[in-house]
C-alpha atoms as a PDB file:
ATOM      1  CA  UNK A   1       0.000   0.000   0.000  1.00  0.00           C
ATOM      2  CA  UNK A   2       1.544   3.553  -0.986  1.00  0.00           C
ATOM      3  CA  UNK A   3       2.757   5.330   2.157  1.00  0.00           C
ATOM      4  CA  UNK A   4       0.423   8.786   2.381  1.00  0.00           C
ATOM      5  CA  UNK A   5       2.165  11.748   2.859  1.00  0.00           C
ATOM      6  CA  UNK A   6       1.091  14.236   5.275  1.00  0.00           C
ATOM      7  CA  UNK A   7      -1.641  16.276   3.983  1.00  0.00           C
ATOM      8  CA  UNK A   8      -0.675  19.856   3.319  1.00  0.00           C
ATOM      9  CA  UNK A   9      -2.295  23.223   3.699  1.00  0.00           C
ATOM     10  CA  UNK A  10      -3.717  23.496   0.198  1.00  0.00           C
ATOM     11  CA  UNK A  11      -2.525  26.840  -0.012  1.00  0.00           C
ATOM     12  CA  UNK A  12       0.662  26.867   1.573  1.00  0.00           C
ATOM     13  CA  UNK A  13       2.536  30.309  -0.192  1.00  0.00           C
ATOM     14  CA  UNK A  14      -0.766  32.389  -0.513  1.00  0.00           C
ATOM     15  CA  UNK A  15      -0.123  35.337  -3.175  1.00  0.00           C
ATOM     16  CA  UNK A  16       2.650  37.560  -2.375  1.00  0.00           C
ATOM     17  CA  UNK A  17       1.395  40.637  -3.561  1.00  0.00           C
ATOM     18  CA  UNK A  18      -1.049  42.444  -4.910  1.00  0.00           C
ATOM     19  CA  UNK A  19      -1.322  42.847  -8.767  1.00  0.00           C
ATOM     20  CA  UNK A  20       1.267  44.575 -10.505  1.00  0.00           C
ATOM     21  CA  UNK A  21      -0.507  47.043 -12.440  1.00  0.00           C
ATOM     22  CA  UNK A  22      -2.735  47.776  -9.102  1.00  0.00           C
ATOM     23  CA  UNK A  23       0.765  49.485  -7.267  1.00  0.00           C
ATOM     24  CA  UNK A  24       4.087  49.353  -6.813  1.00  0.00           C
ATOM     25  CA  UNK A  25       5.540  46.044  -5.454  1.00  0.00           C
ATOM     26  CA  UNK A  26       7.804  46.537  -2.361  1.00  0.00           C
ATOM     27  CA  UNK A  27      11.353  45.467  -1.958  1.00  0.00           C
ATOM     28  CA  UNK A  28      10.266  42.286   0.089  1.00  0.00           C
ATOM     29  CA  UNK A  29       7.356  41.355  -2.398  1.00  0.00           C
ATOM     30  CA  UNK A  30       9.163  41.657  -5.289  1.00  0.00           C
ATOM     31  CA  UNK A  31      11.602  39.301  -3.729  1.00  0.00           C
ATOM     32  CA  UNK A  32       8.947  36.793  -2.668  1.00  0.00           C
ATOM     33  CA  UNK A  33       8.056  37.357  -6.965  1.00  0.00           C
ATOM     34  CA  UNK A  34      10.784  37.280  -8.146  1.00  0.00           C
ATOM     35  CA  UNK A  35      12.125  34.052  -6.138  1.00  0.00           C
ATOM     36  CA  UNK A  36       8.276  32.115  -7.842  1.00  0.00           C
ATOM     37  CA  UNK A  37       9.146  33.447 -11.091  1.00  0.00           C
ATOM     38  CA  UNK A  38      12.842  31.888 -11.101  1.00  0.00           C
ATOM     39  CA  UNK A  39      11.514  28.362  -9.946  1.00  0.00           C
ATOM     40  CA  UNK A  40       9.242  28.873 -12.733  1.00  0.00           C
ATOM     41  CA  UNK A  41      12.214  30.539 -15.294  1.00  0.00           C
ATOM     42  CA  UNK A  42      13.673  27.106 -16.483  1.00  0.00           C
ATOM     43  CA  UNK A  43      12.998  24.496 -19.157  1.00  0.00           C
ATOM     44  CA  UNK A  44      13.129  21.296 -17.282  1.00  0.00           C
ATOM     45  CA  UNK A  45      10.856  22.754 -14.447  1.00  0.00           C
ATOM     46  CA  UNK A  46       8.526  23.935 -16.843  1.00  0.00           C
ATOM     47  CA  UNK A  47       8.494  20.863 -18.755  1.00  0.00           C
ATOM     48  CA  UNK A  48       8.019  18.761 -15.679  1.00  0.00           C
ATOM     49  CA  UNK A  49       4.900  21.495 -14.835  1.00  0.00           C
ATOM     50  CA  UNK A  50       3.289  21.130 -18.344  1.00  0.00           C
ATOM     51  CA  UNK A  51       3.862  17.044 -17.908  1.00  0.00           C
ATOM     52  CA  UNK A  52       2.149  17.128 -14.513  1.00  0.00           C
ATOM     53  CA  UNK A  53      -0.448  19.007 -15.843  1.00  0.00           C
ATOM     54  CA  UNK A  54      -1.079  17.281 -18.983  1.00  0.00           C
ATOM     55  CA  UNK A  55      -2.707  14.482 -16.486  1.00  0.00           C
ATOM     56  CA  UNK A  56      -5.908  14.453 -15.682  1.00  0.00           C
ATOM     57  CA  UNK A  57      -5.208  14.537 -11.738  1.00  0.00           C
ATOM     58  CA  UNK A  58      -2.570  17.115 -11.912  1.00  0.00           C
ATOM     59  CA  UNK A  59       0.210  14.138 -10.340  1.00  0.00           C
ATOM     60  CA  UNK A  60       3.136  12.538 -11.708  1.00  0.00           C
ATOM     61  CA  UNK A  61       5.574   9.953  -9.992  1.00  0.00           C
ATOM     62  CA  UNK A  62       9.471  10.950 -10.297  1.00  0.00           C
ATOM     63  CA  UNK A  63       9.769   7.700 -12.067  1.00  0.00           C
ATOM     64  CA  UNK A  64       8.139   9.020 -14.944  1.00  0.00           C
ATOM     65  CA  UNK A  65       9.178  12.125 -15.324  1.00  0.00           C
ATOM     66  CA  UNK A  66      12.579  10.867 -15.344  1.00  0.00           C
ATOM     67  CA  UNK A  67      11.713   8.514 -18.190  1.00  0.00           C
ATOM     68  CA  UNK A  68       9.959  11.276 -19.905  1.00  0.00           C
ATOM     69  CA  UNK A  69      12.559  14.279 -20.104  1.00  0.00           C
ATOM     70  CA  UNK A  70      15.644  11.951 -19.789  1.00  0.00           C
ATOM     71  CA  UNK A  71      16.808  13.037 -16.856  1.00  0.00           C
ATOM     72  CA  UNK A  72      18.614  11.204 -13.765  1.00  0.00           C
ATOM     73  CA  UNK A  73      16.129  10.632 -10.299  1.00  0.00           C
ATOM     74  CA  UNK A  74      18.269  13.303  -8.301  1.00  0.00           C
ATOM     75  CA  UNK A  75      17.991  15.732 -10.894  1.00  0.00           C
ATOM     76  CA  UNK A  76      14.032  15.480 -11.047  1.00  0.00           C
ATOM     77  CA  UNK A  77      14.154  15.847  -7.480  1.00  0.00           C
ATOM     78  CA  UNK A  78      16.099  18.847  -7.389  1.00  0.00           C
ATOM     79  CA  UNK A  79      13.484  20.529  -9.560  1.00  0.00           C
ATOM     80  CA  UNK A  80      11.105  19.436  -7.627  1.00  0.00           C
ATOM     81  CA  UNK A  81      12.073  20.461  -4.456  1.00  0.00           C
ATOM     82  CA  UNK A  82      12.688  23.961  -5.827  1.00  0.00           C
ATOM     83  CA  UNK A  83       9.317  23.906  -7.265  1.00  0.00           C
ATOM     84  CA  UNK A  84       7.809  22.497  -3.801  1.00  0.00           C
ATOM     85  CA  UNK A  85       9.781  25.012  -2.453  1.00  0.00           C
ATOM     86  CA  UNK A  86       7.832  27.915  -4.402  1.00  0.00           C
ATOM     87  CA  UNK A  87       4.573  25.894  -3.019  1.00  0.00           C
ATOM     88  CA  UNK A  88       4.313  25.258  -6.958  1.00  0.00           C
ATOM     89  CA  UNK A  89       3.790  21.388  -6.320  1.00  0.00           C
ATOM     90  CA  UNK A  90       4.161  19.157  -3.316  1.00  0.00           C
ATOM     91  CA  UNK A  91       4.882  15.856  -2.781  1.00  0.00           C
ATOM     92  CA  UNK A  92       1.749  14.082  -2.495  1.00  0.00           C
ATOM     93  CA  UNK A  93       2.198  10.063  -1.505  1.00  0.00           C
ATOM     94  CA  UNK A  94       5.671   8.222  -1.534  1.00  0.00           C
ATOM     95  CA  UNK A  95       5.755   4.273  -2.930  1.00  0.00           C
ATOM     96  CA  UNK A  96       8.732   2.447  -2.490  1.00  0.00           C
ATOM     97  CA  UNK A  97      11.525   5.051  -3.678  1.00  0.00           C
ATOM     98  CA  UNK A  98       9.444   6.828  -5.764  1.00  0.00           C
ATOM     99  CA  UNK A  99       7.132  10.216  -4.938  1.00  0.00           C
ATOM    100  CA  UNK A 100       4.587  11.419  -6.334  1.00  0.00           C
ATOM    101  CA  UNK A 101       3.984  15.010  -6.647  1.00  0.00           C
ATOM    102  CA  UNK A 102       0.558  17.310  -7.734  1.00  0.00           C
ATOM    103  CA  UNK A 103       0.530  20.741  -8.990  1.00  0.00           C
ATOM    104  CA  UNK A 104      -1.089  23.226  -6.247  1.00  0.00           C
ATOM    105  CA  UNK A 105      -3.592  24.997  -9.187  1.00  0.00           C
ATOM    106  CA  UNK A 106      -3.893  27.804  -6.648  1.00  0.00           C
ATOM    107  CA  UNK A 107      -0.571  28.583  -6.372  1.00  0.00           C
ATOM    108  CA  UNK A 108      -0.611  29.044 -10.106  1.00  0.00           C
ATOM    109  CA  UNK A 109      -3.632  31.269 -10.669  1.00  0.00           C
ATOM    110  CA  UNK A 110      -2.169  32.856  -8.054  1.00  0.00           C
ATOM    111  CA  UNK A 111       0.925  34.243  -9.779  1.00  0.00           C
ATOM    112  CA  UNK A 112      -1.605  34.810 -13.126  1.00  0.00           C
ATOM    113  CA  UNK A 113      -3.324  36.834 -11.204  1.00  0.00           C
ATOM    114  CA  UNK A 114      -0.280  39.211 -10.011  1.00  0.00           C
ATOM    115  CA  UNK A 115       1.011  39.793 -13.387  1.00  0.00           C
ATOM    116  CA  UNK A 116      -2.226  40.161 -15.482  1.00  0.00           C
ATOM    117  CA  UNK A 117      -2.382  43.223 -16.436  1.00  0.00           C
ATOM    118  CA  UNK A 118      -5.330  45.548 -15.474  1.00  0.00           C
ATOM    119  CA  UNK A 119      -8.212  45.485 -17.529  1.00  0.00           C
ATOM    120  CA  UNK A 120      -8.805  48.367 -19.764  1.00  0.00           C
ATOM    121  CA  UNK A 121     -11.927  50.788 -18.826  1.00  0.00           C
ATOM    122  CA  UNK A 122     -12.980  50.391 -21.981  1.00  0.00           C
ATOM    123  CA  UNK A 123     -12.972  46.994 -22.994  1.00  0.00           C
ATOM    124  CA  UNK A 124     -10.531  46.758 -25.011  1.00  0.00           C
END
């Protein structure tokens, strides 16, 4: 039987800030940003993102995703982490030596929603 992990606050790294185009970010929030955006600002993370997503349950085991961008286990982890990190994805249940991690949607319509821009007045 796969070992559960402990269940996580589903929202873990709530929005830093408020939009960008409502005010200026401060020195701390654009920090908090800017640290998202970089676990965000590289291929193999995003690729593992898009992979993770692609499924219907928002979860893939490191033993995939290994298999699928031909990369080594420590390496997958690594991303991981630094997406987990970001409160991007989390680890979700652990078999054998193998986790499984799921996409935290909120996290990600969370960062949308600080750099959409402002909607016009007009419309357009």
């Amino acid at each position: 039987m796969p070992k559960q992990l402990p269940v996580l606050d589903p929202a873990p790294h709530p929005v830093c800030c408020a939009p960008l185009a409502s005010a200026p970010l401060s020195a701390a929030d654009a920090r908090t940003l800017a640290s998202r955006l970089k676990a965000l600002a590289d291929p193999a993370r995003l690729r593992l993102l898009s992979l993770m997503m692609a499924n219907e349950d928002l979860e893939a085991c490191t033993c995939d995703l290994t298999a699928a961008l031909g990369l080594s286990q420590p390496t997958v982890s690594h991303h991981m982490k630094k997406l987990g990190d970001e409160g991007l994805v989390r680890a979700h249940r652990k078999e054998g030596p193998w986790t499984y991690y799921r996409v935290v949607p909120e996290a990600l319509a969370g960062l949308a929603h600080v750099i959409a821009p402002a909607a016009s007045p007009s419309g357009t």
